[in-house]
C-alpha atoms as a PDB file:
ATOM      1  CA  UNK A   1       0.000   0.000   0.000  1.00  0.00           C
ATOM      2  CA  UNK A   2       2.660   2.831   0.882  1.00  0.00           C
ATOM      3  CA  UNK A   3       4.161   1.687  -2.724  1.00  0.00           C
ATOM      4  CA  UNK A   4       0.743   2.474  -4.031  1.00  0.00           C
ATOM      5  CA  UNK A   5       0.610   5.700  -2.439  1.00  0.00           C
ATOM      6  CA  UNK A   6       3.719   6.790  -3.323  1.00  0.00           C
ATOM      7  CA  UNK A   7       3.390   5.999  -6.873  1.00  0.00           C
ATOM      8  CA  UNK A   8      -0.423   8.211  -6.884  1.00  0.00           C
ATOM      9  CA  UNK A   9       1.845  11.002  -5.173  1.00  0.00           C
ATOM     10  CA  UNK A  10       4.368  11.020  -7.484  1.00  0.00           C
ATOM     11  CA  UNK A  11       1.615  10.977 -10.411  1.00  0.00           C
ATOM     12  CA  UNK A  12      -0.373  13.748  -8.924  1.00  0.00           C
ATOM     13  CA  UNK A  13       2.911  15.743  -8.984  1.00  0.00           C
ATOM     14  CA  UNK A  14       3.803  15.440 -12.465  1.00  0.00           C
ATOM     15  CA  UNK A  15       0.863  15.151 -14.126  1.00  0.00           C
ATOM     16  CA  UNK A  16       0.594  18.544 -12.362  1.00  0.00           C
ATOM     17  CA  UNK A  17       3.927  19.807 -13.456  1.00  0.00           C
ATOM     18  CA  UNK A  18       2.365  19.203 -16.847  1.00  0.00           C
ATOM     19  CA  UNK A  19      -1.023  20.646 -16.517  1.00  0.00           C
ATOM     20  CA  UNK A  20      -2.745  17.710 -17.021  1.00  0.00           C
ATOM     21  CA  UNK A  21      -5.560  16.115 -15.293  1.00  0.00           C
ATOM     22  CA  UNK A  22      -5.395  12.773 -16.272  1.00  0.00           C
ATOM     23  CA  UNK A  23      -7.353  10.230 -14.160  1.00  0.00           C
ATOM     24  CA  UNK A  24      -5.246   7.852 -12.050  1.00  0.00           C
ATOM     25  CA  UNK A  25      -6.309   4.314 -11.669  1.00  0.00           C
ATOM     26  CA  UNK A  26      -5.319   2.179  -8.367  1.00  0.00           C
ATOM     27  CA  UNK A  27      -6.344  -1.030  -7.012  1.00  0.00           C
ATOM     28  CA  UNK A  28      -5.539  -0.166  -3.428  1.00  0.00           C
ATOM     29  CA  UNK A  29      -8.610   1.015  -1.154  1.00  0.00           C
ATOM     30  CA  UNK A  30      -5.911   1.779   1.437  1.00  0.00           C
ATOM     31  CA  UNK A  31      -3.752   4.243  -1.101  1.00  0.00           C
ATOM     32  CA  UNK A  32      -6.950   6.720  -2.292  1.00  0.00           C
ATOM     33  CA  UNK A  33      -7.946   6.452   1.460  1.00  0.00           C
ATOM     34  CA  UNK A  34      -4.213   7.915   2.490  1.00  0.00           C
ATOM     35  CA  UNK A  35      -4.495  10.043  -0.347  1.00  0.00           C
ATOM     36  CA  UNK A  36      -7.463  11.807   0.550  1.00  0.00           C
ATOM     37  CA  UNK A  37      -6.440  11.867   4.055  1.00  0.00           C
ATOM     38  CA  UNK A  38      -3.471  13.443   3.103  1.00  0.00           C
ATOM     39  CA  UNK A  39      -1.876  11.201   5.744  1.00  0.00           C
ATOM     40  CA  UNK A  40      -0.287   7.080   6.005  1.00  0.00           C
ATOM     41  CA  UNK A  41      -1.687   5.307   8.515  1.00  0.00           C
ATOM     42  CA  UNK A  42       0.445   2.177   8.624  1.00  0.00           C
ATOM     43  CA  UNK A  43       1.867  -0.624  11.398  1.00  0.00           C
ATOM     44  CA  UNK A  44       4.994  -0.530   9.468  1.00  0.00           C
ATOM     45  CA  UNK A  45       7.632   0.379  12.022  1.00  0.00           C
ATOM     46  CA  UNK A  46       9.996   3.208  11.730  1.00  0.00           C
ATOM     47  CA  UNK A  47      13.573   2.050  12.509  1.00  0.00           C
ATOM     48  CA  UNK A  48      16.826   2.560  10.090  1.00  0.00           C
ATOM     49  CA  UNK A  49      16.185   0.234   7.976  1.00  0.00           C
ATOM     50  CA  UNK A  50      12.620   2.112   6.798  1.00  0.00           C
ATOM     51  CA  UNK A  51      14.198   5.290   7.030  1.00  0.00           C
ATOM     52  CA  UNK A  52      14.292   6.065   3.472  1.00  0.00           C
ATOM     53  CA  UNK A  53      10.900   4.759   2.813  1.00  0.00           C
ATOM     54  CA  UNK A  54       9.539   7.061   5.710  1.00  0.00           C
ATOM     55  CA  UNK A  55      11.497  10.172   3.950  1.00  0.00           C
ATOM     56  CA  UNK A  56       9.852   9.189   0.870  1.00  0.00           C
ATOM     57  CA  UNK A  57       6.561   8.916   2.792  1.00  0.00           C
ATOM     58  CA  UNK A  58       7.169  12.378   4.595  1.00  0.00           C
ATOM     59  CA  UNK A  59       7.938  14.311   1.698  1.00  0.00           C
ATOM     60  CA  UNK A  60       4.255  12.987  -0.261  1.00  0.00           C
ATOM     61  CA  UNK A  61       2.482  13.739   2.756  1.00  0.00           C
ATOM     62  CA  UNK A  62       3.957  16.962   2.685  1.00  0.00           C
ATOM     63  CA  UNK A  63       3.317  17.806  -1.374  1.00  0.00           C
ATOM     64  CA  UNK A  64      -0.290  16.467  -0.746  1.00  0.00           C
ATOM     65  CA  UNK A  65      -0.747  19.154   2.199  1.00  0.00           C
ATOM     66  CA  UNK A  66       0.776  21.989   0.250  1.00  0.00           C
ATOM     67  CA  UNK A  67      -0.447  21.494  -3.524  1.00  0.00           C
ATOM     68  CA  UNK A  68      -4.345  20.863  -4.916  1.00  0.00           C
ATOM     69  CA  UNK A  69      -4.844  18.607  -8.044  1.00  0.00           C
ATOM     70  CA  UNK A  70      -7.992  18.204 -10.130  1.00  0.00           C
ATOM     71  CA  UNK A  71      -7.318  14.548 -11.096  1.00  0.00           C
ATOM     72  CA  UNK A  72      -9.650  12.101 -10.346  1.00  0.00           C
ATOM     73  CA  UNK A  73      -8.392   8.885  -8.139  1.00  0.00           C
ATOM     74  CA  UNK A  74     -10.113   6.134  -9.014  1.00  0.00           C
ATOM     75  CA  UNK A  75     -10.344   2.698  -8.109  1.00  0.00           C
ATOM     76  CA  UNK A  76      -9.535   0.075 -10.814  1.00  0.00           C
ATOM     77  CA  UNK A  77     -12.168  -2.740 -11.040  1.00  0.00           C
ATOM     78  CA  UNK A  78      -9.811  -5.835 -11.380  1.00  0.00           C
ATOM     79  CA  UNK A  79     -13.271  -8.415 -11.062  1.00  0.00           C
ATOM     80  CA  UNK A  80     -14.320  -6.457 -14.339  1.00  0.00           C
ATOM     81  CA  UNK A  81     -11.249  -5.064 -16.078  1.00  0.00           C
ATOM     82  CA  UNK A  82      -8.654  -7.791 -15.075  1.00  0.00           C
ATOM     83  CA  UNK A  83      -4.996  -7.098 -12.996  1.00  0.00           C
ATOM     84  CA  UNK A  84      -3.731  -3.783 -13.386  1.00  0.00           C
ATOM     85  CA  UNK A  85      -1.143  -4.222 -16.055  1.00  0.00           C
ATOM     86  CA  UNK A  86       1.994  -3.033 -13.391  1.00  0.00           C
ATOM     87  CA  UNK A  87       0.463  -5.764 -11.170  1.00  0.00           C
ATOM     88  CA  UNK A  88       0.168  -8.832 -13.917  1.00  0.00           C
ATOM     89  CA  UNK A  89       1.631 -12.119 -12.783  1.00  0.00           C
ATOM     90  CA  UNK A  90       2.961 -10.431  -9.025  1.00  0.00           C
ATOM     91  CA  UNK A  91       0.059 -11.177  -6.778  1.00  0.00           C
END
């Protein structure tokens, strides 16, 4: 999930760089939920070996709280529309 959300972040940031306002399509409830919330919520301990992650995690929450985007989130139907191609043959 914080992979998830850190790849919508990311999206939302260029797409906005851009001017676009391209939907983004995610199979993870959890990742619109944090994006909306502006905010992780995760048992995922912070020690030094997630360190990095957490920076990466600190610095989305912190675009999110600071910047507005007009693309929609939205959640991809994998019962209807099959895996999400970047997931296809991981899960």
């Amino acid at each position: 999930n914080i992979g998830e959300f850190l790849g919508i972040v990311h999206g939302l940031a260029l797409l906005k760089q851009q001017g676009k306002t391209t939907p983004i399509y995610t199979d993870s409830k959890t990742a619109i939920a944090w994006v909306r919330n502006k905010k992780v919520k995760t048992n995922l301990e912070r020690n030094a070996r997630t360190a990095y992650l957490f920076e990466l995690v600190d610095r989305a929450e912190k675009w999110l709280k600071e910047n507005s985007y007009k693309n929609p989130i939205l959640k991809w139907e994998t019962e209807s529309w099959g895996e999400i191609p970047a997931d296809f043959g991981r899960k």
